[in-house]
C-alpha atoms as a PDB file:
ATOM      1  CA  UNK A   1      49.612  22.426 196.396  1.00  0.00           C
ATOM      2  CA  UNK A   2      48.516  25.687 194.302  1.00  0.00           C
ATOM      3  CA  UNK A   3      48.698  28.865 195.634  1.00  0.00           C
ATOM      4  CA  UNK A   4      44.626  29.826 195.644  1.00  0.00           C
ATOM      5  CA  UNK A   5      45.202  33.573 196.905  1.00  0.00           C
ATOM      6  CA  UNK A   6      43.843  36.166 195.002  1.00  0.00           C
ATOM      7  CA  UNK A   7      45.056  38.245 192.448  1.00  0.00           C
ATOM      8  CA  UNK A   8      45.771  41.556 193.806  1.00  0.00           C
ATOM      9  CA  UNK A   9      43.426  44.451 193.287  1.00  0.00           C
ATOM     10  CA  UNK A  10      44.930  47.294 191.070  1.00  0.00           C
ATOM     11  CA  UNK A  11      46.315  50.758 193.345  1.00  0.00           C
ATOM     12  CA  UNK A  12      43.703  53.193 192.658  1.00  0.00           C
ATOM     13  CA  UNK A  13      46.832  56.003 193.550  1.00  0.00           C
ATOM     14  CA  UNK A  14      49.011  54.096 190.285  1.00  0.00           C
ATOM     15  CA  UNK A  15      48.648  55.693 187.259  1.00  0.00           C
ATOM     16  CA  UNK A  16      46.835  53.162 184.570  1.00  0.00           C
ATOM     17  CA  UNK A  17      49.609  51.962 181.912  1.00  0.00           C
ATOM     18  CA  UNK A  18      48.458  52.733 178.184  1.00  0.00           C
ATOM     19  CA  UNK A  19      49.293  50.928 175.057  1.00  0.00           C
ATOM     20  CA  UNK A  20      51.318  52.247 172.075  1.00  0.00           C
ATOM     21  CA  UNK A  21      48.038  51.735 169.948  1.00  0.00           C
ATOM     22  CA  UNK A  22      46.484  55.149 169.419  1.00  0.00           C
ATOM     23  CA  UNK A  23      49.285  56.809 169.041  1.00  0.00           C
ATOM     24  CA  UNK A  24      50.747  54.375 166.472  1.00  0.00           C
ATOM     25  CA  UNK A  25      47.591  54.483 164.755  1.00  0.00           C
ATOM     26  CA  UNK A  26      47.852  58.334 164.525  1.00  0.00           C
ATOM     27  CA  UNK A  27      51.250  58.473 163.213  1.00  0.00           C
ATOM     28  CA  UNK A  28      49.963  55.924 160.775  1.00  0.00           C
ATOM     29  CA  UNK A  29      47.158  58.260 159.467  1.00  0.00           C
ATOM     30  CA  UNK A  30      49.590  61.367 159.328  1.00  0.00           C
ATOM     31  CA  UNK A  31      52.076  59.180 157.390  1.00  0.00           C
ATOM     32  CA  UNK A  32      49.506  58.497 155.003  1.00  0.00           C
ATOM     33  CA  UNK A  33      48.410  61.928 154.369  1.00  0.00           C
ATOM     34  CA  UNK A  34      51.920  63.349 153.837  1.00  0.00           C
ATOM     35  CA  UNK A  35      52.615  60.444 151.491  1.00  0.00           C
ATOM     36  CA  UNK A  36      49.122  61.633 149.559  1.00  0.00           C
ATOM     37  CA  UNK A  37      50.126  65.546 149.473  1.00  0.00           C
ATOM     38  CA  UNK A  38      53.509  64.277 148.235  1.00  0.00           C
ATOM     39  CA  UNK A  39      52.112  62.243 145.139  1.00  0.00           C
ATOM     40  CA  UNK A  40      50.227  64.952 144.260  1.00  0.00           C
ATOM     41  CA  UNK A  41      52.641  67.275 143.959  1.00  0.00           C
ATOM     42  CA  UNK A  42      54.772  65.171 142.222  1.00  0.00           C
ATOM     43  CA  UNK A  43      52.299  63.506 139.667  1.00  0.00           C
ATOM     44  CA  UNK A  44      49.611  66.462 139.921  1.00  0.00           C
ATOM     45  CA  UNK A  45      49.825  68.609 136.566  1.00  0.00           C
ATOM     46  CA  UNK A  46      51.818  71.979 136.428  1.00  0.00           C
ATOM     47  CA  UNK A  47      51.750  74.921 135.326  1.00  0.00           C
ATOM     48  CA  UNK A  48      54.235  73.755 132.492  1.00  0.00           C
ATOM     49  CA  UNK A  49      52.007  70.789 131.212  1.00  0.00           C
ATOM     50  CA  UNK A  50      49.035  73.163 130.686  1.00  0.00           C
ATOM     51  CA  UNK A  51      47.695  74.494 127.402  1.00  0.00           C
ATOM     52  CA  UNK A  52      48.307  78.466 126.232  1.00  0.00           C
ATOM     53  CA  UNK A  53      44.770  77.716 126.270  1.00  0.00           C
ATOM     54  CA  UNK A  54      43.811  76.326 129.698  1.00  0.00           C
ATOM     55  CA  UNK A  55      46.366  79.529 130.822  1.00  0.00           C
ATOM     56  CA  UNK A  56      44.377  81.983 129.103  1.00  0.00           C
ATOM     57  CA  UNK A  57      41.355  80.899 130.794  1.00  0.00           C
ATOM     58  CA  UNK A  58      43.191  80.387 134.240  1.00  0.00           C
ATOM     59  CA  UNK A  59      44.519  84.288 134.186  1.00  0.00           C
ATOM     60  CA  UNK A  60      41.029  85.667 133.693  1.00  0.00           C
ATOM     61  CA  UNK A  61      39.227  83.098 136.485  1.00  0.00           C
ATOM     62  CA  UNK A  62      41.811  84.039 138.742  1.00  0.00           C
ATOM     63  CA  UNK A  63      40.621  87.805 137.956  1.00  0.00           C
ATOM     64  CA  UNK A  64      37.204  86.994 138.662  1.00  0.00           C
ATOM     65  CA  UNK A  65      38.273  85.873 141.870  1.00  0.00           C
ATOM     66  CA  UNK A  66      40.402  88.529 142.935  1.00  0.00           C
ATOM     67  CA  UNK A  67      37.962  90.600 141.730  1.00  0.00           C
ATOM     68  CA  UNK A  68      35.507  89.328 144.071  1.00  0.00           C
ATOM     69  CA  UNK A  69      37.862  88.769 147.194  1.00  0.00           C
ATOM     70  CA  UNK A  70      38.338  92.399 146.672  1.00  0.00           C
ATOM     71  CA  UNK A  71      42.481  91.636 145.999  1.00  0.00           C
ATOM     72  CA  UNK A  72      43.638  94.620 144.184  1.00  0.00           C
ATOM     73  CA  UNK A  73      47.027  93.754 144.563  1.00  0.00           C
ATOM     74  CA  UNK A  74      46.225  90.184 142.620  1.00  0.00           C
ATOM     75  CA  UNK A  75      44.147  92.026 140.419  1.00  0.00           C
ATOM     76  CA  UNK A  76      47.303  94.154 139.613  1.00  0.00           C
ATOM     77  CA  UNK A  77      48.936  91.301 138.944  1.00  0.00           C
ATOM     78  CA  UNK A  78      47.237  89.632 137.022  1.00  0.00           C
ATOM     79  CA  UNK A  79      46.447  93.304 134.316  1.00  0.00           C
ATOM     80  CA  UNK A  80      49.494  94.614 132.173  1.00  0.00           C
ATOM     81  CA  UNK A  81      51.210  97.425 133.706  1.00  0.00           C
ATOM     82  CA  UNK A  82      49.550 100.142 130.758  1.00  0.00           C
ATOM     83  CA  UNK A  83      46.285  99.257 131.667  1.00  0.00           C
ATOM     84  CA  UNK A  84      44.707 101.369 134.323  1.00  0.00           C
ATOM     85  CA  UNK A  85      42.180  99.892 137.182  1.00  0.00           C
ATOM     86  CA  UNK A  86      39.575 102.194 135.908  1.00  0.00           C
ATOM     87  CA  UNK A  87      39.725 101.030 132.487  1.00  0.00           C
ATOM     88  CA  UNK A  88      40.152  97.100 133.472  1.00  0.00           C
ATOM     89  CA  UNK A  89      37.554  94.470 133.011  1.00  0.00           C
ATOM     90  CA  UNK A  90      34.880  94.550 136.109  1.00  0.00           C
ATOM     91  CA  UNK A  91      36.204  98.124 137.525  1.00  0.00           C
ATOM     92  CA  UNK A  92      32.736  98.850 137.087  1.00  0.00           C
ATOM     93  CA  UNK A  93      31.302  95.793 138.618  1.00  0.00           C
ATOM     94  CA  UNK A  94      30.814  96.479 142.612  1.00  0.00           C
ATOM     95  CA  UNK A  95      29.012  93.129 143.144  1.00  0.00           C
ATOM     96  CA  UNK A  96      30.321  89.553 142.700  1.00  0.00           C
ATOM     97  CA  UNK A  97      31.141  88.430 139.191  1.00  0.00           C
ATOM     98  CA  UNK A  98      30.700  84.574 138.411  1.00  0.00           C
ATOM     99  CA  UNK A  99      31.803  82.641 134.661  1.00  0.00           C
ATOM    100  CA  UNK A 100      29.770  80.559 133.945  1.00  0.00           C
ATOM    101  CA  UNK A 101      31.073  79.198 130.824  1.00  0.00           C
ATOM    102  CA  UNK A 102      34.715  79.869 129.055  1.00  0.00           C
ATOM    103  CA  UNK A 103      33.778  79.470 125.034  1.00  0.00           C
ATOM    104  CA  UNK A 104      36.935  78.743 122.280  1.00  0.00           C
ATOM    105  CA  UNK A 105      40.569  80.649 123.532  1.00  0.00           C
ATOM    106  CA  UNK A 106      41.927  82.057 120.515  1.00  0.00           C
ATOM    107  CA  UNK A 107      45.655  82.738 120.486  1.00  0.00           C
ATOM    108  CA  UNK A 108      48.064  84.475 118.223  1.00  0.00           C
ATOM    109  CA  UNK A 109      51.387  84.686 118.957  1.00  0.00           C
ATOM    110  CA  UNK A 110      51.423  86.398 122.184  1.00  0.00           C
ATOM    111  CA  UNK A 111      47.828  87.955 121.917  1.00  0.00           C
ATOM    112  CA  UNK A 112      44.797  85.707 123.087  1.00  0.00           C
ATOM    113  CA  UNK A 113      41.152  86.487 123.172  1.00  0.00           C
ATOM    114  CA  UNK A 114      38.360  84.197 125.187  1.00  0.00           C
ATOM    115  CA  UNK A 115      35.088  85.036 125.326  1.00  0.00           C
ATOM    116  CA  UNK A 116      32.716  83.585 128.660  1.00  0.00           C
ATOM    117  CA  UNK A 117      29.629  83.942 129.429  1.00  0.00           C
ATOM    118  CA  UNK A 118      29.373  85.954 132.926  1.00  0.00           C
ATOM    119  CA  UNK A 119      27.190  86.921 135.260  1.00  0.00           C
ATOM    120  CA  UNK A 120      27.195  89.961 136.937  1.00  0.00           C
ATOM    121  CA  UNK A 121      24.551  91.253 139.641  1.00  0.00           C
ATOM    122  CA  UNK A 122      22.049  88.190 138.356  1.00  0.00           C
ATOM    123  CA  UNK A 123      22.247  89.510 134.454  1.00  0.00           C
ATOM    124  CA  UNK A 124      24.222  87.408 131.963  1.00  0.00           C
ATOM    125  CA  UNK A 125      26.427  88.732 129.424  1.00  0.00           C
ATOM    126  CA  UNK A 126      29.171  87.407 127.044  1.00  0.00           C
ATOM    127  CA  UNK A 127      32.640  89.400 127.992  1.00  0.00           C
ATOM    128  CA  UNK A 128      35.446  89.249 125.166  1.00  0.00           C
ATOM    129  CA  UNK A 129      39.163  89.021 127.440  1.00  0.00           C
ATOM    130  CA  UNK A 130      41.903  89.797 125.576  1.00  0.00           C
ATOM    131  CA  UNK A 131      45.287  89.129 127.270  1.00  0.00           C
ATOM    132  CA  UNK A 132      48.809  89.413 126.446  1.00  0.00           C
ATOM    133  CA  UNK A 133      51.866  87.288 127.185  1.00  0.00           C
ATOM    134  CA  UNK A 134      54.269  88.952 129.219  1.00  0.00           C
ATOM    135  CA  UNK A 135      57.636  87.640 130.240  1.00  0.00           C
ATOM    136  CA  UNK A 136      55.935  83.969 130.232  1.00  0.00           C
ATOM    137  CA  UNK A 137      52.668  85.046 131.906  1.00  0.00           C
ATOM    138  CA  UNK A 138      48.835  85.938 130.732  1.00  0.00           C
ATOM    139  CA  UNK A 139      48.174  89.323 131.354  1.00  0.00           C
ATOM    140  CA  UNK A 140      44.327  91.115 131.474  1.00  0.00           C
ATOM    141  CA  UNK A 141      45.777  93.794 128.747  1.00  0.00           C
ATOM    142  CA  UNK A 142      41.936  95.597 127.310  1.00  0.00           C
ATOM    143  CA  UNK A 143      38.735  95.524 128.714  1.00  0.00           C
END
C-alpha cells in the first residue's frame, strides 16, 4: 500500500537554497562585454591607420576641448613649445568654443593648415590652424 503522508512543510529557520542561474547569467553578460571592448581594440582604427589629415583635424578638436575643460596642461601639449599661451589660438576666448565644421587640411611636408568654421560666444567665424609636426605629433604652432 502507498505511503499517503504528506510532504513535509519547508523549516521556516532553513535558509532557502538558490540556483546557479543569476549568477551564471551575470558572468555571461560580463563575458560578453569584455569580449566587445576586446574586438574593439583590436579591430577599432589607430592612431597609425589615420590620415595626416584626419590628425591635423584631431590635434586642433582636441584643443577645442581642452580649451573648454579648462586643461592647460593638455592645451600645452597639444601647442609647440615657442608658442606662448597668450599668443595661442582661443587665449582670448573665456567662453566655450565649438567647430562646427573642419573645411580641406592642407599639408606640406611637416606644415599643415585647416581652416573650420567656429563658434565662439554664439558668433561664427572661420579660424585658419596652422600646426607643425613635431617628433611624430601635430602641434598648434601660430594662432
Amino acid at each position: 500500500m502507498a505511503d499517503k503522508r504528506p510532504a513535509p512543510e519547508p523549516d521556516p529557520d532553513e535558509p532557502e537554497r538558490s540556483t546557479a542561474g543569476p549568477f551564471l547569467g551575470a558572468l555571461a553578460v560580463v563575458v560578453v562585454l569584455i569580449l566587445v571592448v576586446v574586438a574593439g581594440q583590436v579591430f577599432g582604427p589607430s592612431d597609425e591607420s589615420l590620415s595626416d589629415s584626419d590628425l591635423v583635424s584631431r590635434t586642433v578638436d582636441d584643443y577645442v576641448r581642452a580649451h573648454n575643460a579648462d586643461d592647460d596642461d593638455a592645451m600645452t601639449r597639444l601647442r609647440c613649445a615657442e608658442l606662448p599661451a597668450d599668443q595661442a589660438p582661443l587665449a582670448d576666448v573665456d567662453g566655450e568654443a565649438t567647430i562646427d565644421k573642419f573645411g580641406t587640411v592642407d599639408i606640406e611636408g611637416d606644415r599643415g593648415r585647416v581652416e573650420t568654421r567656429t563658434t565662439v560666444d554664439g558668433e561664427q567665424d572661420t579660424v585658419v590652424w596652422s600646426l607643425t609636426r613635431v617628433d611624430g605629433d601635430w602641434r598648434i604652432c601660430t594662432a
